[in-house]
PDB file of N, CA and C in Angstrom:
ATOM      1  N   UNK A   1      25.898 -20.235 -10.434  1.00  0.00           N
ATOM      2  CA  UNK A   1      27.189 -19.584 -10.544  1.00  0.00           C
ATOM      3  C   UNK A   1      28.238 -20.433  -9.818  1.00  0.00           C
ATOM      4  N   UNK A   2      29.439 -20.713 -10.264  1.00  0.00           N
ATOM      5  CA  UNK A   2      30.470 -21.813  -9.861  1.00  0.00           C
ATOM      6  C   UNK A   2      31.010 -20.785  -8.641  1.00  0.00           C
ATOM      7  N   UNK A   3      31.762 -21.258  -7.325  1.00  0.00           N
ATOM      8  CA  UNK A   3      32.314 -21.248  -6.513  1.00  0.00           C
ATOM      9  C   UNK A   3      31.461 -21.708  -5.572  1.00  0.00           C
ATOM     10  N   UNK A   4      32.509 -20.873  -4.486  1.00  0.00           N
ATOM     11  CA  UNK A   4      31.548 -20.935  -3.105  1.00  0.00           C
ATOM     12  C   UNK A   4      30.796 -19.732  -2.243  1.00  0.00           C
ATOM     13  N   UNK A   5      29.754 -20.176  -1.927  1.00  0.00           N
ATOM     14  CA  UNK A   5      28.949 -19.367  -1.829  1.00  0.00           C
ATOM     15  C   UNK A   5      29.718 -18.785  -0.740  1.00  0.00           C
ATOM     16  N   UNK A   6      29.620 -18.878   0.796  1.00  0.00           N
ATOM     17  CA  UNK A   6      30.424 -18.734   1.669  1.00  0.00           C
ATOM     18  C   UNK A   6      31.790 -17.810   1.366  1.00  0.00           C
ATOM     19  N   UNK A   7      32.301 -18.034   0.583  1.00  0.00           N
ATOM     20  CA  UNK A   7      34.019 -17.671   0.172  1.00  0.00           C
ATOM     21  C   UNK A   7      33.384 -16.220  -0.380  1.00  0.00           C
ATOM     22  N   UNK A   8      32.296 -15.974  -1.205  1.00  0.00           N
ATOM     23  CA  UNK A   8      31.654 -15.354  -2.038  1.00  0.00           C
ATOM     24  C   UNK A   8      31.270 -14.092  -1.248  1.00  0.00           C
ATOM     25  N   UNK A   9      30.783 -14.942   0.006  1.00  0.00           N
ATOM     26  CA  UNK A   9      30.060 -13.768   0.714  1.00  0.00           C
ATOM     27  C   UNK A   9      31.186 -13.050   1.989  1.00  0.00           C
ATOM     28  N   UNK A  10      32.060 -13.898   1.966  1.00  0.00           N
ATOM     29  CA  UNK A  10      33.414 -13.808   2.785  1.00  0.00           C
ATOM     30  C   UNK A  10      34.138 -12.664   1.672  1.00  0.00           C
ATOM     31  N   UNK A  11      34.436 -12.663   0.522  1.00  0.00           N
ATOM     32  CA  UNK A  11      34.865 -11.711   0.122  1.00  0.00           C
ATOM     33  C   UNK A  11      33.839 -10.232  -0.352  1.00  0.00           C
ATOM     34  N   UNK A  12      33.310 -10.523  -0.227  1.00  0.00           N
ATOM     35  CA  UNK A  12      31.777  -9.051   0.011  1.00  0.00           C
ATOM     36  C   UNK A  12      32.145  -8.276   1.163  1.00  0.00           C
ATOM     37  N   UNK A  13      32.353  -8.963   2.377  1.00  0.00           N
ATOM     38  CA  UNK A  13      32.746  -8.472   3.371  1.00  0.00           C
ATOM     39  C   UNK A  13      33.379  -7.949   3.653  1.00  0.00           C
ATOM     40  N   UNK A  14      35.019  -8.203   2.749  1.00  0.00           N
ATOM     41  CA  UNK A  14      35.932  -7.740   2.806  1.00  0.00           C
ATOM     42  C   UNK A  14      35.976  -6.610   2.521  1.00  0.00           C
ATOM     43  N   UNK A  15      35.528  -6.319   1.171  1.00  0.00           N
ATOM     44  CA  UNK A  15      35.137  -5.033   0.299  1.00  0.00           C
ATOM     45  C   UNK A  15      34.570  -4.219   1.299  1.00  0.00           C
ATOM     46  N   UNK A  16      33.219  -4.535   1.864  1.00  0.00           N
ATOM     47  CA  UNK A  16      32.903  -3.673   2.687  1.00  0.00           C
ATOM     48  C   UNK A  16      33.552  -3.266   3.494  1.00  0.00           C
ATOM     49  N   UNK A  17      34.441  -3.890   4.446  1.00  0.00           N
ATOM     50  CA  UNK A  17      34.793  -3.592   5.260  1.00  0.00           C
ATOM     51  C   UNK A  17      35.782  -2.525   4.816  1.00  0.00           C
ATOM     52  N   UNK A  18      36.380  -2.599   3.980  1.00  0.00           N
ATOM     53  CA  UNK A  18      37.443  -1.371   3.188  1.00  0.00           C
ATOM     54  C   UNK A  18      36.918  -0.379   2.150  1.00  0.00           C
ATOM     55  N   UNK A  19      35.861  -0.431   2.707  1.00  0.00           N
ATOM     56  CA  UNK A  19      34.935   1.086   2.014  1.00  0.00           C
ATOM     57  C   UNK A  19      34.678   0.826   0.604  1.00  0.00           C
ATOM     58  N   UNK A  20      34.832  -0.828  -0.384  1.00  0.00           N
ATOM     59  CA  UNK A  20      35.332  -0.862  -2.031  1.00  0.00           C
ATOM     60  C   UNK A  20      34.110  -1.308  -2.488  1.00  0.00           C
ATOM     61  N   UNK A  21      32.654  -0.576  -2.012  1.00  0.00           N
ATOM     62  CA  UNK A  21      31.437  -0.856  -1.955  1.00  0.00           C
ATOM     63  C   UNK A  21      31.472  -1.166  -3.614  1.00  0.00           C
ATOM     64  N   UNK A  22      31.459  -0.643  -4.311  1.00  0.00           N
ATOM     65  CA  UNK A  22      31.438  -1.303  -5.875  1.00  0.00           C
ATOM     66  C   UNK A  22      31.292  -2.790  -6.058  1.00  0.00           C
ATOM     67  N   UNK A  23      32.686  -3.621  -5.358  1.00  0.00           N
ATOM     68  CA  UNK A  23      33.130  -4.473  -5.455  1.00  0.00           C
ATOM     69  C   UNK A  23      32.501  -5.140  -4.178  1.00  0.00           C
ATOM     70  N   UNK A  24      32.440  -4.971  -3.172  1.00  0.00           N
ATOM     71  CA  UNK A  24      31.133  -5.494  -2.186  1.00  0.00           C
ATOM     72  C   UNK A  24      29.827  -6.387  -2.881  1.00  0.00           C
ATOM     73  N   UNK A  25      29.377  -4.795  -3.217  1.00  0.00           N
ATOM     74  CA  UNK A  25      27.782  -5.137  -4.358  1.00  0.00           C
ATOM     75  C   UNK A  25      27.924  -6.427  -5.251  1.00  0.00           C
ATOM     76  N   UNK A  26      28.907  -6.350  -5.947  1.00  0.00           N
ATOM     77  CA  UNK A  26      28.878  -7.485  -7.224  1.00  0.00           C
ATOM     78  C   UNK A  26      29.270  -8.975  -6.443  1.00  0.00           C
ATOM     79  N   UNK A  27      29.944  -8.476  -5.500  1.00  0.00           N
ATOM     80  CA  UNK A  27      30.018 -10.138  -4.767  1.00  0.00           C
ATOM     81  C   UNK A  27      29.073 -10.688  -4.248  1.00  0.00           C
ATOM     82  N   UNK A  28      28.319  -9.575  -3.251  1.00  0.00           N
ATOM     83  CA  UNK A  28      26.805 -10.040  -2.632  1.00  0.00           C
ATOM     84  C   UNK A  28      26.491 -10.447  -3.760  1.00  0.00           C
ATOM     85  N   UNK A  29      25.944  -9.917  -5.103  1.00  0.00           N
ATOM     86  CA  UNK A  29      25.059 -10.194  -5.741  1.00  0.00           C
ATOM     87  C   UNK A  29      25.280 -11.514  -6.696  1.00  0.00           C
ATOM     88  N   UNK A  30      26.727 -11.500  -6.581  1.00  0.00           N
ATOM     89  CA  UNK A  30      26.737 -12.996  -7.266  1.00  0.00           C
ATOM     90  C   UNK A  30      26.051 -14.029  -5.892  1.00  0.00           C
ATOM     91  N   UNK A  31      26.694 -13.936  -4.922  1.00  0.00           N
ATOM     92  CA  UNK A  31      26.803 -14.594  -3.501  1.00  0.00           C
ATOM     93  C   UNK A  31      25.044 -15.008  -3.953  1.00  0.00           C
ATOM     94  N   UNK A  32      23.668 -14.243  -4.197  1.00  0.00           N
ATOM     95  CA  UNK A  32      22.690 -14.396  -4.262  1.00  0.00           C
ATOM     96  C   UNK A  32      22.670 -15.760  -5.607  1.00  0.00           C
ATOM     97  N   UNK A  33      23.136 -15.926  -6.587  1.00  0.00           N
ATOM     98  CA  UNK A  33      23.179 -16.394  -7.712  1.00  0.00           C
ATOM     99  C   UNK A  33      23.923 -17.925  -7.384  1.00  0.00           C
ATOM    100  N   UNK A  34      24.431 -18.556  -6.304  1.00  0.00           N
ATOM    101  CA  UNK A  34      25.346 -19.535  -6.429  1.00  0.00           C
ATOM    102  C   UNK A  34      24.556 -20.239  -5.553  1.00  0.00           C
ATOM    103  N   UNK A  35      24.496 -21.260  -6.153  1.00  0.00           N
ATOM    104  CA  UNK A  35      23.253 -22.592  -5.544  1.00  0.00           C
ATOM    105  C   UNK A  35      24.440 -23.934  -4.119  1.00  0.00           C
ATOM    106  N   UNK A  36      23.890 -23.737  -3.384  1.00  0.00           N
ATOM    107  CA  UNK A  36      24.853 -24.681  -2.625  1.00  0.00           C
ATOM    108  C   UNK A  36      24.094 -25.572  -2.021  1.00  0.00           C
ATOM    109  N   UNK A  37      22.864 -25.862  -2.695  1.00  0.00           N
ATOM    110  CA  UNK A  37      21.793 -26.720  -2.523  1.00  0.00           C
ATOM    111  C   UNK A  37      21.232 -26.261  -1.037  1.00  0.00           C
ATOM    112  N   UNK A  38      21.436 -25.773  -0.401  1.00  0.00           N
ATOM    113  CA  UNK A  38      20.689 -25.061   0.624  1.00  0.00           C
ATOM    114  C   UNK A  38      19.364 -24.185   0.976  1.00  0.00           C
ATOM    115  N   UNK A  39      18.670 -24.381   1.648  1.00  0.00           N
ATOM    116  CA  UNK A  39      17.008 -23.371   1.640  1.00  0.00           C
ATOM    117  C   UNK A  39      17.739 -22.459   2.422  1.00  0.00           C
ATOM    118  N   UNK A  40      17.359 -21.307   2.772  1.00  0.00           N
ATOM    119  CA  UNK A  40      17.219 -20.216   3.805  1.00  0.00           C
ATOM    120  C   UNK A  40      16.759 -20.893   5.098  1.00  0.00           C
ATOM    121  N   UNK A  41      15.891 -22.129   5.225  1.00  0.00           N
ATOM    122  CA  UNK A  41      15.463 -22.432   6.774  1.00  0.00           C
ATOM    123  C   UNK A  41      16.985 -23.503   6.918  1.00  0.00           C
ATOM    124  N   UNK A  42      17.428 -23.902   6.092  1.00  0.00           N
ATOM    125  CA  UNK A  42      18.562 -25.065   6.491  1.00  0.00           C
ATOM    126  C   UNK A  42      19.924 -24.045   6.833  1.00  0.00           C
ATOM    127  N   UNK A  43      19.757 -22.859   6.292  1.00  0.00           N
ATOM    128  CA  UNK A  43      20.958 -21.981   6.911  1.00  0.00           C
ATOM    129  C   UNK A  43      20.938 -21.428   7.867  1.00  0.00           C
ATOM    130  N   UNK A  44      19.574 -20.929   8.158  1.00  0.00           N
ATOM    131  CA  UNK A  44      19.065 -20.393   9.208  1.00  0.00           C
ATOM    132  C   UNK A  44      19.584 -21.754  11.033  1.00  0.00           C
ATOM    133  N   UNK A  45      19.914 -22.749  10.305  1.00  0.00           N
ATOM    134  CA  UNK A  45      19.927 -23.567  11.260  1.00  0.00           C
ATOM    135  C   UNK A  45      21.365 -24.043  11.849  1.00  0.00           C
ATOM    136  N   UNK A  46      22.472 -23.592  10.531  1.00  0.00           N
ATOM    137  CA  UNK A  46      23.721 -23.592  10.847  1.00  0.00           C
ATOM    138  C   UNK A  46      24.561 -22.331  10.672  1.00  0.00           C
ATOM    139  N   UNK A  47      23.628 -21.221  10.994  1.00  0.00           N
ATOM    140  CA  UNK A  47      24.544 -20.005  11.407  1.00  0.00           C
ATOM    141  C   UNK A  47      24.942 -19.134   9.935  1.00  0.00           C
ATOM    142  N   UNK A  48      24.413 -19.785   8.847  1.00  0.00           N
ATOM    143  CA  UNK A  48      24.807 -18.884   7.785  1.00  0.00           C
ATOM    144  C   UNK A  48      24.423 -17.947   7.204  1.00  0.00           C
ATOM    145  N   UNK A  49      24.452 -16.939   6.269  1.00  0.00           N
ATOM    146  CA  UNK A  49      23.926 -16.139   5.882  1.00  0.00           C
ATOM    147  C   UNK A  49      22.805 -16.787   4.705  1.00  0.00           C
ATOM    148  N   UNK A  50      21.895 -15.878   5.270  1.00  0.00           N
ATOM    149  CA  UNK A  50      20.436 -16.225   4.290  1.00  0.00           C
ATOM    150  C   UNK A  50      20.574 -14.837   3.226  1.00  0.00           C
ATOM    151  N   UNK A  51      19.629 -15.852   1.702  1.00  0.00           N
ATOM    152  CA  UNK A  51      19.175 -14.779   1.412  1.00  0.00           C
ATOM    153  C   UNK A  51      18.671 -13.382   1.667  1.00  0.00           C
ATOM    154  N   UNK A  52      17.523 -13.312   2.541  1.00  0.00           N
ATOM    155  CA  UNK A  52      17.424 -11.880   3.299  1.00  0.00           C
ATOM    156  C   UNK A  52      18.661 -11.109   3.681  1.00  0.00           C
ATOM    157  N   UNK A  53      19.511 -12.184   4.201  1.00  0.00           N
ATOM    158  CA  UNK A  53      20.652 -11.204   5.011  1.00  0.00           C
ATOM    159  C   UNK A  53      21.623 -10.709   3.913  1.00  0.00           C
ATOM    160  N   UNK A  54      22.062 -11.536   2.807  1.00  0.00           N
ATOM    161  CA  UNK A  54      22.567 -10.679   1.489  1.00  0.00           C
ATOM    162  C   UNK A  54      21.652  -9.397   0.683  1.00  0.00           C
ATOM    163  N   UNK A  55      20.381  -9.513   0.954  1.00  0.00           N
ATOM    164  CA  UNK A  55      19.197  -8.298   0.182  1.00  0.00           C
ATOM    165  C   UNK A  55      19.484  -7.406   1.218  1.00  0.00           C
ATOM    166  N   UNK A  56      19.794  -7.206   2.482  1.00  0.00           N
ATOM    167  CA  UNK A  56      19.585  -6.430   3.398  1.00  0.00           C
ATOM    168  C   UNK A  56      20.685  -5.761   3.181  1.00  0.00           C
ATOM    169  N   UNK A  57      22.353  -6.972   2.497  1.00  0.00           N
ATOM    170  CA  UNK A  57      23.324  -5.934   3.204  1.00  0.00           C
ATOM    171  C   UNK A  57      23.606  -5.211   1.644  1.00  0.00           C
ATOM    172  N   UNK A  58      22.826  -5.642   0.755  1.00  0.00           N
ATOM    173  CA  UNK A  58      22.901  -4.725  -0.770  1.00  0.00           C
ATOM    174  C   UNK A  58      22.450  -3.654  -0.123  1.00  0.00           C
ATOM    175  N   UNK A  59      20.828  -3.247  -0.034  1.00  0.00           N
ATOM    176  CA  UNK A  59      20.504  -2.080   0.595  1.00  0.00           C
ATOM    177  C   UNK A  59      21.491  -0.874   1.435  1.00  0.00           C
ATOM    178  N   UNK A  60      21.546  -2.137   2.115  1.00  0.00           N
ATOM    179  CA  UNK A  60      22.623  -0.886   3.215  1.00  0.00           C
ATOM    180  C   UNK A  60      23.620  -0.118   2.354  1.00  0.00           C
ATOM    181  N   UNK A  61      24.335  -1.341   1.364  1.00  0.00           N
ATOM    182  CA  UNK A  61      26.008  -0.662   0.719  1.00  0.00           C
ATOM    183  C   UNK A  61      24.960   0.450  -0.566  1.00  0.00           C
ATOM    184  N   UNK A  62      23.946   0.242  -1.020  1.00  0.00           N
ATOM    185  CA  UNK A  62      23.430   1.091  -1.896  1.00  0.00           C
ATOM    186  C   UNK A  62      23.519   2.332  -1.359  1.00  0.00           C
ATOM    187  N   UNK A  63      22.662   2.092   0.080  1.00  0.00           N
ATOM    188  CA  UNK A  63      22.173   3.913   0.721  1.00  0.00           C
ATOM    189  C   UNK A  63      23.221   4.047   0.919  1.00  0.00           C
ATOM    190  N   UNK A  64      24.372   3.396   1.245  1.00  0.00           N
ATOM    191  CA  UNK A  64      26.206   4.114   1.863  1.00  0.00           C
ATOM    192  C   UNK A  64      26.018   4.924   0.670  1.00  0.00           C
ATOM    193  N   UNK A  65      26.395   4.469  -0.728  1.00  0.00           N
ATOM    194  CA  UNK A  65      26.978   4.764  -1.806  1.00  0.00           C
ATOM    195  C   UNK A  65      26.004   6.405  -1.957  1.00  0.00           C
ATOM    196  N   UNK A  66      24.602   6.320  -2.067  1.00  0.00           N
ATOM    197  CA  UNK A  66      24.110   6.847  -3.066  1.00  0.00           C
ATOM    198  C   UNK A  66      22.828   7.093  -2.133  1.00  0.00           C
ATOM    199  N   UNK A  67      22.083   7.727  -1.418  1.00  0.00           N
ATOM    200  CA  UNK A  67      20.632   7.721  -0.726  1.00  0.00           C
ATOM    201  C   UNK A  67      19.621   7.868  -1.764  1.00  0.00           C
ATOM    202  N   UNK A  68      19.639   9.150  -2.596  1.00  0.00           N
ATOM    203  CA  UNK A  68      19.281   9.189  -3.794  1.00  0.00           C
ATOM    204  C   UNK A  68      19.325   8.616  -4.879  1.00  0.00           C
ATOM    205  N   UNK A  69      20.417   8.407  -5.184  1.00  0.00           N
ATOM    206  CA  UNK A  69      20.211   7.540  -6.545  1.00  0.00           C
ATOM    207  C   UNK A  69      20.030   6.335  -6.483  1.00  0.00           C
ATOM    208  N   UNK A  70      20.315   5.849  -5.486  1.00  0.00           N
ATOM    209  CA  UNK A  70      19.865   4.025  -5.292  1.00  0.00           C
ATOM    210  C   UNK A  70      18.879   3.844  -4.574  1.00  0.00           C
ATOM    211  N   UNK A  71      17.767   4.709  -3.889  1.00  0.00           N
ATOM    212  CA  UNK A  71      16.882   4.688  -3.305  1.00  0.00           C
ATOM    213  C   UNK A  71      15.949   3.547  -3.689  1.00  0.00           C
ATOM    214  N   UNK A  72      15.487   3.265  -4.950  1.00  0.00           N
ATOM    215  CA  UNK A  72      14.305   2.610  -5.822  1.00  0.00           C
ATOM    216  C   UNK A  72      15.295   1.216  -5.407  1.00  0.00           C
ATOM    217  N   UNK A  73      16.557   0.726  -6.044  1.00  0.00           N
ATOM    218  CA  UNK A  73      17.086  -0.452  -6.214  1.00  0.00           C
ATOM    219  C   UNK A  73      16.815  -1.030  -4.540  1.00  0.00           C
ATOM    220  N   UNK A  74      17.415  -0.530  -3.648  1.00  0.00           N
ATOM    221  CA  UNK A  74      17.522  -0.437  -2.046  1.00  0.00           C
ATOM    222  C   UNK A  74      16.054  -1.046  -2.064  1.00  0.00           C
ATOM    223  N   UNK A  75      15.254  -0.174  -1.960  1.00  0.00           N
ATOM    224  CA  UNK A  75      14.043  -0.541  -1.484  1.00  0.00           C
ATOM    225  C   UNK A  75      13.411  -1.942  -2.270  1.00  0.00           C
ATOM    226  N   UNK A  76      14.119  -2.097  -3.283  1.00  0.00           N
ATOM    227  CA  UNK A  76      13.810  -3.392  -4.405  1.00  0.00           C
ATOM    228  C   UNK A  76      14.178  -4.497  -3.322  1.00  0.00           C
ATOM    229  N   UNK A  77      15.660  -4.149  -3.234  1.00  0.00           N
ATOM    230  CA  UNK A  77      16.215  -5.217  -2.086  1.00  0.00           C
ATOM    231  C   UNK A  77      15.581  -5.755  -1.032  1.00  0.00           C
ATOM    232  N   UNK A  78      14.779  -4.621  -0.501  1.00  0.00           N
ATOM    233  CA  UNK A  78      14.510  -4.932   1.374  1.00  0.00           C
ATOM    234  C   UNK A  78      13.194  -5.657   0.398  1.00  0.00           C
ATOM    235  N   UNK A  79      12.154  -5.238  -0.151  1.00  0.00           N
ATOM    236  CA  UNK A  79      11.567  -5.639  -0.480  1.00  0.00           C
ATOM    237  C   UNK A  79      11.608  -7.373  -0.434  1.00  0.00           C
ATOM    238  N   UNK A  80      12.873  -7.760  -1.887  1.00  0.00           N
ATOM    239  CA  UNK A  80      12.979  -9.195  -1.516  1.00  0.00           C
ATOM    240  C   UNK A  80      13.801  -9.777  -0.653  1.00  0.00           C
ATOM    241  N   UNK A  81      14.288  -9.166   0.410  1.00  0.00           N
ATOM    242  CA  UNK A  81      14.788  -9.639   1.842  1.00  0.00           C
ATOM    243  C   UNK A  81      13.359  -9.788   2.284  1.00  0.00           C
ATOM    244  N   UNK A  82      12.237  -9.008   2.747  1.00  0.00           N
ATOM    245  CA  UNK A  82      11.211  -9.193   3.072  1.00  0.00           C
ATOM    246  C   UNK A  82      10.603 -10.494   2.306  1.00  0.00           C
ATOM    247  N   UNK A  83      10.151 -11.001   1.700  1.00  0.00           N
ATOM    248  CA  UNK A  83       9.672 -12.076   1.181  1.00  0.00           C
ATOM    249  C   UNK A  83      10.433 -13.480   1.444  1.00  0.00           C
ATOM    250  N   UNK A  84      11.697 -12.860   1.366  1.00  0.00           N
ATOM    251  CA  UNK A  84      12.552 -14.105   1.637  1.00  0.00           C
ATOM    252  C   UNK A  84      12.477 -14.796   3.072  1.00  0.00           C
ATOM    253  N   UNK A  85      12.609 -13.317   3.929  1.00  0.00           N
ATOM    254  CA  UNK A  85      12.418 -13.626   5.320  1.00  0.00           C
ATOM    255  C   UNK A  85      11.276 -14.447   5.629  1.00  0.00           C
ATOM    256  N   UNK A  86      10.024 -14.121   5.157  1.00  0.00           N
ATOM    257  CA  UNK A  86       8.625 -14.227   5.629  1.00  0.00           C
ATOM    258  C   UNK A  86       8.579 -15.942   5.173  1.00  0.00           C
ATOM    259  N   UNK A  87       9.072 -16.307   3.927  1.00  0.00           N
ATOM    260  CA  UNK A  87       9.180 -17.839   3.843  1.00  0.00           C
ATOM    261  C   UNK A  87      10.014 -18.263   4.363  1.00  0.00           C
ATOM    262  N   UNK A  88      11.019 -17.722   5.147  1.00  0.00           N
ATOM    263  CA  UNK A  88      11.477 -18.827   6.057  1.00  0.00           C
ATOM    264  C   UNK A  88      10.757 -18.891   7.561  1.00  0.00           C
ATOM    265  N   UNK A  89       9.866 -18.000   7.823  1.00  0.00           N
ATOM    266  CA  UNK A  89       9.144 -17.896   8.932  1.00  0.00           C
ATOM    267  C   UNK A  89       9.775 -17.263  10.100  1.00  0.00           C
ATOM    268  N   UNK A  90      10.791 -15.816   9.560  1.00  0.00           N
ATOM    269  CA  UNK A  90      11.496 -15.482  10.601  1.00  0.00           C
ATOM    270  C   UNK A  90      11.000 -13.984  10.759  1.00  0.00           C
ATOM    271  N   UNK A  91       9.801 -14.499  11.802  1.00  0.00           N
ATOM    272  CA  UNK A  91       9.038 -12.741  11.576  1.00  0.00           C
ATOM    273  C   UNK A  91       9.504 -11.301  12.298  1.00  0.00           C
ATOM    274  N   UNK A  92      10.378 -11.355  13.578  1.00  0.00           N
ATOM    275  CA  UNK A  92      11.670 -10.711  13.639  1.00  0.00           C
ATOM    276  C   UNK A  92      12.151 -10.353  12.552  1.00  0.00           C
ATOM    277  N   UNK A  93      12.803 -11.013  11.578  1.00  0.00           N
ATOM    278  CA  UNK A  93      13.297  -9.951  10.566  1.00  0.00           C
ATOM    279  C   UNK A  93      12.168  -9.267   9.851  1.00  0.00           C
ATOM    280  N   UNK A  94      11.251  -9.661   9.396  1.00  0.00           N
ATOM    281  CA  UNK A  94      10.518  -9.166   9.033  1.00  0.00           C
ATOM    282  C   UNK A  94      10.085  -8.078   9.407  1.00  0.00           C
ATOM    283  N   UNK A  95       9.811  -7.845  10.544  1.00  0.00           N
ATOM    284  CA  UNK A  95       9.360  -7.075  11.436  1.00  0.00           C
ATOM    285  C   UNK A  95      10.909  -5.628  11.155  1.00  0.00           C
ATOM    286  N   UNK A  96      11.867  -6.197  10.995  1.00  0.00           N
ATOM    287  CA  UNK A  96      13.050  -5.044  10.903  1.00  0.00           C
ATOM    288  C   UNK A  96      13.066  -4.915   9.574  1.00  0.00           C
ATOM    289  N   UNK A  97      12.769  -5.720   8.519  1.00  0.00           N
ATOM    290  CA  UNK A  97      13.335  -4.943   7.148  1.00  0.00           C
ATOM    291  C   UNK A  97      12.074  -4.116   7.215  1.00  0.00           C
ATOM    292  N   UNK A  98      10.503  -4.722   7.534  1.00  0.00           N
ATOM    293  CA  UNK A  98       9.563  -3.500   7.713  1.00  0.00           C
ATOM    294  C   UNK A  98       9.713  -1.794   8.301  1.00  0.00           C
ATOM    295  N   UNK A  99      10.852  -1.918   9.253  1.00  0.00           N
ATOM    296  CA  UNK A  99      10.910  -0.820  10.162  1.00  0.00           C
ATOM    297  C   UNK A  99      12.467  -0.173   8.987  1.00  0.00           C
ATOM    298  N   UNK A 100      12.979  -0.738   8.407  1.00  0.00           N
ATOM    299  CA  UNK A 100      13.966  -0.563   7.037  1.00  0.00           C
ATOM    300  C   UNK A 100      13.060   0.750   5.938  1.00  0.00           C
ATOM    301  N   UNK A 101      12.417  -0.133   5.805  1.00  0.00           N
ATOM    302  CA  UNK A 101      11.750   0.543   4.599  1.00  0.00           C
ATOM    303  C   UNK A 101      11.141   1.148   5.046  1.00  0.00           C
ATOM    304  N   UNK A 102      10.408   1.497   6.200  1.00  0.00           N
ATOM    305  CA  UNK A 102       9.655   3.016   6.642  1.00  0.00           C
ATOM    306  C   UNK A 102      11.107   4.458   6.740  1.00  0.00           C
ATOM    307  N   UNK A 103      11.754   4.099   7.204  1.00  0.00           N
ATOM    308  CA  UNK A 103      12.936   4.911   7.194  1.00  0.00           C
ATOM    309  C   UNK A 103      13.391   5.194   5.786  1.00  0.00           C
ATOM    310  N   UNK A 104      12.937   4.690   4.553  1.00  0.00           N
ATOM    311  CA  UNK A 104      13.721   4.912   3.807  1.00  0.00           C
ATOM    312  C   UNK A 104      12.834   6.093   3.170  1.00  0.00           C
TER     313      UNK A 104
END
């Protein structure tokens, strides 16, 4: 997907931050889709947001929106935040999207 990933996930934020969760969601989820030649361990190393951390913050804006009706998608998410995490070898998160999905 063309832009920037960063800018991408910079405007997700925004949304969130002004309650326009709709428009949040579709940015994270492009934000997941835009290649900036980067792994999750090479971001992990300059402070950026990883995959996991975009699956995590879908989840969250899902259960804002909807506990019920987005329950299944949410848990889809942590799910592949969990996998994502675990290959970058960051078992701390792991360990929290685990304690995520028992709550849910």
């Amino acid at each position: 997907s063309l832009g920037s990933r960063e800018g991408t996930i910079n405007a997700a934020e925004h949304f969130a931050a002004k309650n326009l969760t709709r428009f949040a969601l579709i940015f994270f989820k492009k934000a997941l889709t835009q290649n900036d030649r980067w792994t999750d361990d090479t971001r992990i190393i300059f402070g950026q947001a990883c995959s996991y951390d975009l699956h995590i913050r879908i989840a969250e804006i899902l259960m804002q929106r909807d506990k019920t009706l987005n329950h299944e998608e949410a848990l889809h998410h942590l799910m592949l935040a969990r996998e994502a995490a675990k290959a970058a070898g960051v078992e701390n998160i792991v360990k929290d999207i685990d304690d995520r999905i028992e709550s849910l």
